[in-house]
N, C-alpha and C. Protein backbone atom coordinates (compact mmCIF):
# COMPACT_ATOMS: atom_id res chain seq x y z
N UNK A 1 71.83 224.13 46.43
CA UNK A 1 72.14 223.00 45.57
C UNK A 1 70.93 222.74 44.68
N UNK A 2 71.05 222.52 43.14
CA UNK A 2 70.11 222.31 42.48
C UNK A 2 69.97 221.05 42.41
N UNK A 3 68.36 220.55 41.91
CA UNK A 3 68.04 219.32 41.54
C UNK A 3 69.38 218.23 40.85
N UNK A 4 69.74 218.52 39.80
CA UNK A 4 70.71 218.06 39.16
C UNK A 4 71.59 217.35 40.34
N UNK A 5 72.60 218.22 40.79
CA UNK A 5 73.65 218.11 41.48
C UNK A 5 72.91 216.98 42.70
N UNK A 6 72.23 217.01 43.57
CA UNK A 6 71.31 216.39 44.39
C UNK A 6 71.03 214.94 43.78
N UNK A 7 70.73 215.14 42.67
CA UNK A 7 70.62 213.49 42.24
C UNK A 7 72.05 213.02 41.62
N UNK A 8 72.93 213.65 41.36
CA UNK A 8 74.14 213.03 40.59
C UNK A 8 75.20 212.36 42.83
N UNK A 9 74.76 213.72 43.31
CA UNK A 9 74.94 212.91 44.78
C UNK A 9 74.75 211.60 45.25
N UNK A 10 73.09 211.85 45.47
CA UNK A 10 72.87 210.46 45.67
C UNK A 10 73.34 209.22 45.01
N UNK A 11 73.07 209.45 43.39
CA UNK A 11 73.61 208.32 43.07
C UNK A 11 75.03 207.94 43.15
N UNK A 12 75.83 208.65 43.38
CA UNK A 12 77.09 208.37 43.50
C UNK A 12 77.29 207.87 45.08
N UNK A 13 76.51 208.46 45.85
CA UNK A 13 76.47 207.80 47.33
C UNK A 13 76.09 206.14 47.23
N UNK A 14 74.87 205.82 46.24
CA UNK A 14 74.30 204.46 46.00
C UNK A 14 75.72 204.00 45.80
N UNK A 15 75.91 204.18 44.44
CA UNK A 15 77.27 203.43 43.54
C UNK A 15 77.87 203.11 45.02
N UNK A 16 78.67 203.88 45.60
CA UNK A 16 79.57 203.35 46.53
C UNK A 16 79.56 202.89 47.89
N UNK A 17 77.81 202.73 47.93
CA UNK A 17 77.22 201.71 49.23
C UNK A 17 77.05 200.56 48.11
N UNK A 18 76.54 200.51 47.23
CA UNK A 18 76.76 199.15 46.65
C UNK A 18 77.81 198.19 46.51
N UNK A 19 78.99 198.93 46.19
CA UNK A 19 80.38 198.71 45.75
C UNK A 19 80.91 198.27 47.33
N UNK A 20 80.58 199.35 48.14
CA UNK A 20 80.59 198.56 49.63
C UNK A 20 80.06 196.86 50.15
N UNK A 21 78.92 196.83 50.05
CA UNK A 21 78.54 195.61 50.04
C UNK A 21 79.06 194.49 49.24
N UNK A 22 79.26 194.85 47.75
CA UNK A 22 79.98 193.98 47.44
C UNK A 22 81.37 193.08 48.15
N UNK A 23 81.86 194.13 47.95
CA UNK A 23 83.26 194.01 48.38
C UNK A 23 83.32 193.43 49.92
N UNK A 24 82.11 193.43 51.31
CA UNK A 24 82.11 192.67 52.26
C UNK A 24 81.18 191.46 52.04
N UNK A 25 80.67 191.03 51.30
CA UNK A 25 80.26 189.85 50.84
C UNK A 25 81.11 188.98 50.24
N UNK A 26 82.65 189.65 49.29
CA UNK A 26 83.55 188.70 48.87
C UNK A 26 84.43 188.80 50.12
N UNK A 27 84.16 190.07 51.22
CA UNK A 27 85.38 189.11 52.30
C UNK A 27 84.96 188.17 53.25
N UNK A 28 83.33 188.04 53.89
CA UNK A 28 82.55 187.33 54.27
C UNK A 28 82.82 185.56 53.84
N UNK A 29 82.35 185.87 52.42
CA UNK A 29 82.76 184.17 51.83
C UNK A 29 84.15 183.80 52.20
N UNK A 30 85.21 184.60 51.39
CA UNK A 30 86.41 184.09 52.08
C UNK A 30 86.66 183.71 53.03
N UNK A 31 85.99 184.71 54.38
CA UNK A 31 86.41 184.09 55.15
C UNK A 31 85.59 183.11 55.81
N UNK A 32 84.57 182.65 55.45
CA UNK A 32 84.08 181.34 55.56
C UNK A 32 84.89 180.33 54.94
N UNK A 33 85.56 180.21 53.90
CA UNK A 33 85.96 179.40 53.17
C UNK A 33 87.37 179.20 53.59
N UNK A 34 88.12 180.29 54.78
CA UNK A 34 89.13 180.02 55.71
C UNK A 34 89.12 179.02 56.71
N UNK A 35 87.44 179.23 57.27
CA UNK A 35 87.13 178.69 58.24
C UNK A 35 86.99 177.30 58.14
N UNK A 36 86.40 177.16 56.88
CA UNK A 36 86.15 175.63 56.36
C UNK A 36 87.81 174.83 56.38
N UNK A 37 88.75 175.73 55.69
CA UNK A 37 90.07 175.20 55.49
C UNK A 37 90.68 174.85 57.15
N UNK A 38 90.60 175.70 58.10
CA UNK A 38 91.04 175.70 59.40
C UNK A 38 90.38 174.25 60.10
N UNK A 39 89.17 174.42 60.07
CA UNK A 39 88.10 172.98 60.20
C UNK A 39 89.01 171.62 59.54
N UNK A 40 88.95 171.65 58.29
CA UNK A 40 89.75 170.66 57.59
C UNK A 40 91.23 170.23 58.09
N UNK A 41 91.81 171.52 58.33
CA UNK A 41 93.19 171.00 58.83
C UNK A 41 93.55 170.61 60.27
N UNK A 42 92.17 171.05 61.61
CA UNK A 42 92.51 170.38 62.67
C UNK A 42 91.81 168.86 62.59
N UNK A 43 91.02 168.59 61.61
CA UNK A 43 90.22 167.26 61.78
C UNK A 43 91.79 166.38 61.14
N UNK A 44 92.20 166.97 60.86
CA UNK A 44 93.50 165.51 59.93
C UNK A 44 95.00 166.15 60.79
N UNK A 45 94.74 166.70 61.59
CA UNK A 45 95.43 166.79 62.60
C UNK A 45 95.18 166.13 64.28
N UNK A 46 94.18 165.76 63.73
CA UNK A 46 93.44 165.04 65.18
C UNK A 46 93.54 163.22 64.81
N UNK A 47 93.37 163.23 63.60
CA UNK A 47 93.62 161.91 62.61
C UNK A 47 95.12 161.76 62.01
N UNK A 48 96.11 162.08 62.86
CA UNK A 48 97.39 162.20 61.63
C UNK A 48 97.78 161.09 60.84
N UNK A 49 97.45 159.81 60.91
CA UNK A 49 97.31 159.00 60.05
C UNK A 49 96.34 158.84 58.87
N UNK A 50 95.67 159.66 58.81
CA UNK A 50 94.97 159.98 56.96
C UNK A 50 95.65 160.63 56.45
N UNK A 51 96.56 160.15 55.20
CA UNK A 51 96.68 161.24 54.12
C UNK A 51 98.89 160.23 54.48
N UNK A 52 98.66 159.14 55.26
CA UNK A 52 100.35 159.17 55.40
C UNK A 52 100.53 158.32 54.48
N UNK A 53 99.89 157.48 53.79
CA UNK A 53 100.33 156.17 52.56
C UNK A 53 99.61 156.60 51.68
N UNK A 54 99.83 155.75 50.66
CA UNK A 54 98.85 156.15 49.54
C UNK A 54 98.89 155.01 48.65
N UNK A 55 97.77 154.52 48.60
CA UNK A 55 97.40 152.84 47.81
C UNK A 55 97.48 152.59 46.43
N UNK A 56 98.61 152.23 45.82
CA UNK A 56 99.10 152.46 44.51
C UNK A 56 98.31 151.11 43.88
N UNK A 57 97.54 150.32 44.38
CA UNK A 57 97.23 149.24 43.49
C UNK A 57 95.98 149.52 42.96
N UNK A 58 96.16 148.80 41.66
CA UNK A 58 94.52 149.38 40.54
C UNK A 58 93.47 148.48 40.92
């Protein structure tokens, strides 16, 4: 294998460990931001009276 070919490798190995990381960093957040939603919905499930009226006066 020549020089050339050897570096067009690697970098194409980089590109798609990068592209890797990306892509588990946007499923990471998500799924923090599941977790947050799951959090949210047993706390007003533990409270089921928040969220049942709603105070129409100005």
């Amino acid at each position: 294998m020549d020089i050339a070919a050897l570096s067009m490798a690697m970098s194409q190995a980089s590109v798609r460990t990068e592209a890797n990381v990306s892509i588990m960093k946007k499923t990471i957040d998500q799924a923090e931001t599941n977790g947050q939603d799951v959090v949210k919905m047993l706390e007003q499930s533990v409270q089921p009276h928040i969220g049942g009226s709603v105070d129409l006066k100005g």
